[in-house]
Protein backbone atom coordinates (compact mmCIF):
# COMPACT_ATOMS: atom_id res chain seq x y z
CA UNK A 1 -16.23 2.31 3.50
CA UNK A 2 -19.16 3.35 5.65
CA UNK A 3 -18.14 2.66 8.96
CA UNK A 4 -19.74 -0.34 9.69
CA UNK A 5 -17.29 -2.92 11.52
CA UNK A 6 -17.06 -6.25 8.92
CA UNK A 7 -15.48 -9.11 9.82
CA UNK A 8 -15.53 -10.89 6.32
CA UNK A 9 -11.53 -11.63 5.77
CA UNK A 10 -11.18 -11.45 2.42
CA UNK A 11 -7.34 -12.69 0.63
CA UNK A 12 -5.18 -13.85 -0.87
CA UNK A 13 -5.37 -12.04 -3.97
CA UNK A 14 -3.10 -11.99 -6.89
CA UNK A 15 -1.43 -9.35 -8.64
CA UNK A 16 -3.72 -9.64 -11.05
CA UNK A 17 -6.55 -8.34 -8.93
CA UNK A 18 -4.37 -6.19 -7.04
CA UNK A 19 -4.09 -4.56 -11.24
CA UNK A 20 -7.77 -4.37 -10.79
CA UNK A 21 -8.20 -1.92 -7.73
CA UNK A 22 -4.82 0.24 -8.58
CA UNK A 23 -3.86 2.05 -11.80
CA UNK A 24 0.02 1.42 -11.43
CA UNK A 25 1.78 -0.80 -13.22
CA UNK A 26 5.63 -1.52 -13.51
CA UNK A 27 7.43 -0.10 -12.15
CA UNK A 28 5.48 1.86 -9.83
CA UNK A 29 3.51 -1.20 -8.57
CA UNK A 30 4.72 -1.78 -5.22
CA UNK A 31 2.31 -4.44 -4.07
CA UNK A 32 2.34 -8.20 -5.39
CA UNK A 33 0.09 -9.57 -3.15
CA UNK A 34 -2.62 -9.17 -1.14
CA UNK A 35 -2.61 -12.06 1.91
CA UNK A 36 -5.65 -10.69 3.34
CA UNK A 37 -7.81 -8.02 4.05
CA UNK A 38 -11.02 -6.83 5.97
CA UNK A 39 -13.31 -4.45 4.13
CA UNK A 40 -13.31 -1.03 6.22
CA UNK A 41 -10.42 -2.00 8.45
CA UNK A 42 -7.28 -3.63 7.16
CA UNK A 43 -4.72 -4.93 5.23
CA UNK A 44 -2.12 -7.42 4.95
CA UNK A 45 -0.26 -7.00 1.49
CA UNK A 46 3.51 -7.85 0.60
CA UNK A 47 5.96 -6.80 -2.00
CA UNK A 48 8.78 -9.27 -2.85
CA UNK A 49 12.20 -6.99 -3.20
CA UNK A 50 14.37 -8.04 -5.80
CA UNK A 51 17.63 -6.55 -6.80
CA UNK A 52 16.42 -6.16 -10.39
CA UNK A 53 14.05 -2.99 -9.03
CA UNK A 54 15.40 -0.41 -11.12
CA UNK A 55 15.63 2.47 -8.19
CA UNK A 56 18.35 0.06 -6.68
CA UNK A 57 21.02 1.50 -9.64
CA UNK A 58 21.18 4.26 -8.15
CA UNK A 59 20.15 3.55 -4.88
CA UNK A 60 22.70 2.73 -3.75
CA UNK A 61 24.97 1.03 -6.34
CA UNK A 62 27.55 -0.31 -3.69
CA UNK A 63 24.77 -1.09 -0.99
CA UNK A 64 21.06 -1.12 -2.51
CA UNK A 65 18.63 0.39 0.10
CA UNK A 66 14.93 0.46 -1.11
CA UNK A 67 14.33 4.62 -0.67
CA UNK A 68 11.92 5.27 2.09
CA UNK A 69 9.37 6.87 0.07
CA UNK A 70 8.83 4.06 -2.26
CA UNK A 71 8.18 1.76 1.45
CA UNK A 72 5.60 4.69 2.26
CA UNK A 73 4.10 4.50 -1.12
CA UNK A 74 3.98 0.84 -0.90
CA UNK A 75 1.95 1.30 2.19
CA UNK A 76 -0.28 3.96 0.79
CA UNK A 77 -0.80 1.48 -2.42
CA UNK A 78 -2.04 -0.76 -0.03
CA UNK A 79 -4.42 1.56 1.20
CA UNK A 80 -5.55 2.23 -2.17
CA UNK A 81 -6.16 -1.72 -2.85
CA UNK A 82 -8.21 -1.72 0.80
CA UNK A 83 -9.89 1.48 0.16
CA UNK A 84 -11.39 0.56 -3.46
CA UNK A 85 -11.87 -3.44 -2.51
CA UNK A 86 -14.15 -2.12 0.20
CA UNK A 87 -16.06 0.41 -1.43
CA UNK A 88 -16.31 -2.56 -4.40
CA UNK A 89 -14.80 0.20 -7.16
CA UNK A 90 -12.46 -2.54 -8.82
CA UNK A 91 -12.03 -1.85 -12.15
CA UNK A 92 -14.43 1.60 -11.99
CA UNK A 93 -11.69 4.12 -12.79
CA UNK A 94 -11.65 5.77 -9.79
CA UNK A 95 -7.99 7.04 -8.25
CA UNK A 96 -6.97 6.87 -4.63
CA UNK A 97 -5.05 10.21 -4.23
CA UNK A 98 -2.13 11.24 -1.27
CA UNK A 99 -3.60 13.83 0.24
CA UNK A 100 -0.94 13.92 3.41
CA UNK A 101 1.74 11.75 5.22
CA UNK A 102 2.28 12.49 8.68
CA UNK A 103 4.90 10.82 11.35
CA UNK A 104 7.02 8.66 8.79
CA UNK A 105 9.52 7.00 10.67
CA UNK A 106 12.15 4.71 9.04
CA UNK A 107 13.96 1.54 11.49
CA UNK A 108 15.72 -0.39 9.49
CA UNK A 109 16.82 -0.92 5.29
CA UNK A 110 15.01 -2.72 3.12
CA UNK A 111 17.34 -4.87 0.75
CA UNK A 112 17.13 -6.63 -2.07
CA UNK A 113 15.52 -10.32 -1.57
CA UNK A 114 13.49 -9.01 1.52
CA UNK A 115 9.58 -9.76 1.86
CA UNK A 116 8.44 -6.68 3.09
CA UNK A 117 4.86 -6.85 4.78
CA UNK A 118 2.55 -4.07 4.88
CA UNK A 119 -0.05 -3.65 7.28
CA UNK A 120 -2.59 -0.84 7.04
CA UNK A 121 -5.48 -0.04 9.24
CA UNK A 122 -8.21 2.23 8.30
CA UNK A 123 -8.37 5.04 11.47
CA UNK A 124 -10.91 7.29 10.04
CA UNK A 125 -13.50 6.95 7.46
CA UNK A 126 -15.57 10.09 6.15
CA UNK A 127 -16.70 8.38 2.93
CA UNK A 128 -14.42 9.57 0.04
CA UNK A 129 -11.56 10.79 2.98
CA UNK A 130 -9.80 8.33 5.00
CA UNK A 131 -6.93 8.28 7.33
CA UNK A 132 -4.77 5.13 7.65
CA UNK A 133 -2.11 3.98 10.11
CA UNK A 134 0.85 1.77 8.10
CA UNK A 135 3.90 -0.57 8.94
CA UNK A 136 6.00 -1.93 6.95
CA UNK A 137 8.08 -5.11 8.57
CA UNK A 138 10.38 -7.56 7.42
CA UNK A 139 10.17 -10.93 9.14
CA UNK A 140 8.41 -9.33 11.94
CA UNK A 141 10.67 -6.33 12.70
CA UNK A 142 9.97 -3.18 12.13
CA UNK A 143 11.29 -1.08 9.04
CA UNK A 144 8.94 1.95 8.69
CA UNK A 145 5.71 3.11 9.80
CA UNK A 146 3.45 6.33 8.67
CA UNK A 147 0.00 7.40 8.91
CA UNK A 148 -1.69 9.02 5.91
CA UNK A 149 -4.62 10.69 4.37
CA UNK A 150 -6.05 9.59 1.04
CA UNK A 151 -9.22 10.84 -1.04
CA UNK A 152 -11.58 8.58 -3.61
CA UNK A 153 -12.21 10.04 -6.80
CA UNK A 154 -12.88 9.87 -10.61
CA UNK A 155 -9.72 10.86 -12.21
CA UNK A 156 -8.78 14.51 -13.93
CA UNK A 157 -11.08 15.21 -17.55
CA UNK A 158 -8.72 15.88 -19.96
C-alpha cells in the first residue's frame, strides 16, 4: 500500500482466497466474500448471517442479535483482506493486527439471515500502519460504522 491511487477493481473473490489473505478460520471468519476491491483504497466484502453462528446461543437466545464487536471485527477482517491483497502478501504469513478502534457507532441489529455489507476505505497509509474508515449496512441501511488502525507484520517467534 504505497499511496499511489489504483484504479484496477479487483473481485469477486471466494472464501477460498479470502482463507488466503486472513489466518481465521471458523468460527472467527467473518467474511465470505469479497465482491470487490481496489488495491490501496477499498473494499466491498459481505458476510451471510445465519442463525447457526454459534455466538447467537447466547446472544440472545429469545432474540439473536449479532454482538457489535464481531460487526467491527468483520469490518476490520476486511481491512485485513484489502490490506494484504494490496501489498500482494497472500499466503506470506504475515498478520494484520488491531492496533485501535475509534468512533464505533451501532444503528441498527444484525439478525440472523441478514447480508451484511462491509465497506472499508483506506484513510491513511504509512506502509506497515494504516487507518481505515468502515460501514457495515444491510440492504443499504446503516447498522454500524468505525474507523480503525491496523499494523502489517510477521507473526510472534515462538
Amino acid at each position: 500500500m504505497n499511496g499511489e491511487v489504483e484504479t484496477n477493481a479487483r473481485g469477486p473473490m471466494d472464501v477460498r482466497r479470502v482463507m488466503a489473505a486472513l489466518p481465521h478460520r471458523y468460527p472467527m471468519l467473518l467474511i465470505d466474500r469479497v465482491v470487490s476491491l481496489v488495491p490501496n483504497q477499498s473494499i466491498h466484502a459481505i458476510k451471510a448471517v445465519s442463525v447457526n453462528e454459534p455466538f447467537f446461543q447466547g446472544h440472545f437466545p429469545t432474540r439473536p442479535i449479532m454482538p457489535g464487536v464481531l460487526i467491527v471485527e468483520a469490518m476490520a477482517q476486511a481491512a485485513g483482506v484489502l490490506a494484504v491483497e494490496s501489498m500482494n502478501l497472500a499466503d506470506s504469513g504475515k498478520l494484520v493486527y488491531f492496533m485501535s478502534i475509534d468512533g464505533a457507532k451501532f444503528r441498527s441489529p444484525v439478525e440472523p439471515g441478514c447480508l451484511l455489507d462491509l465497506h472499508v476505505e483506506v484513510t491513511q497509509n504509512r506502509g506497515a500502519i494504516c487507518k481505515f474508515s468502515g460501514k457495515a449496512t444491510i440492504d443499504g441501511k446503516l447498522a454500524s460504522e468505525a474507523n480503525f488502525v491496523a499494523m502489517i507484520t510477521d507473526p510472534p517467534q515462538d
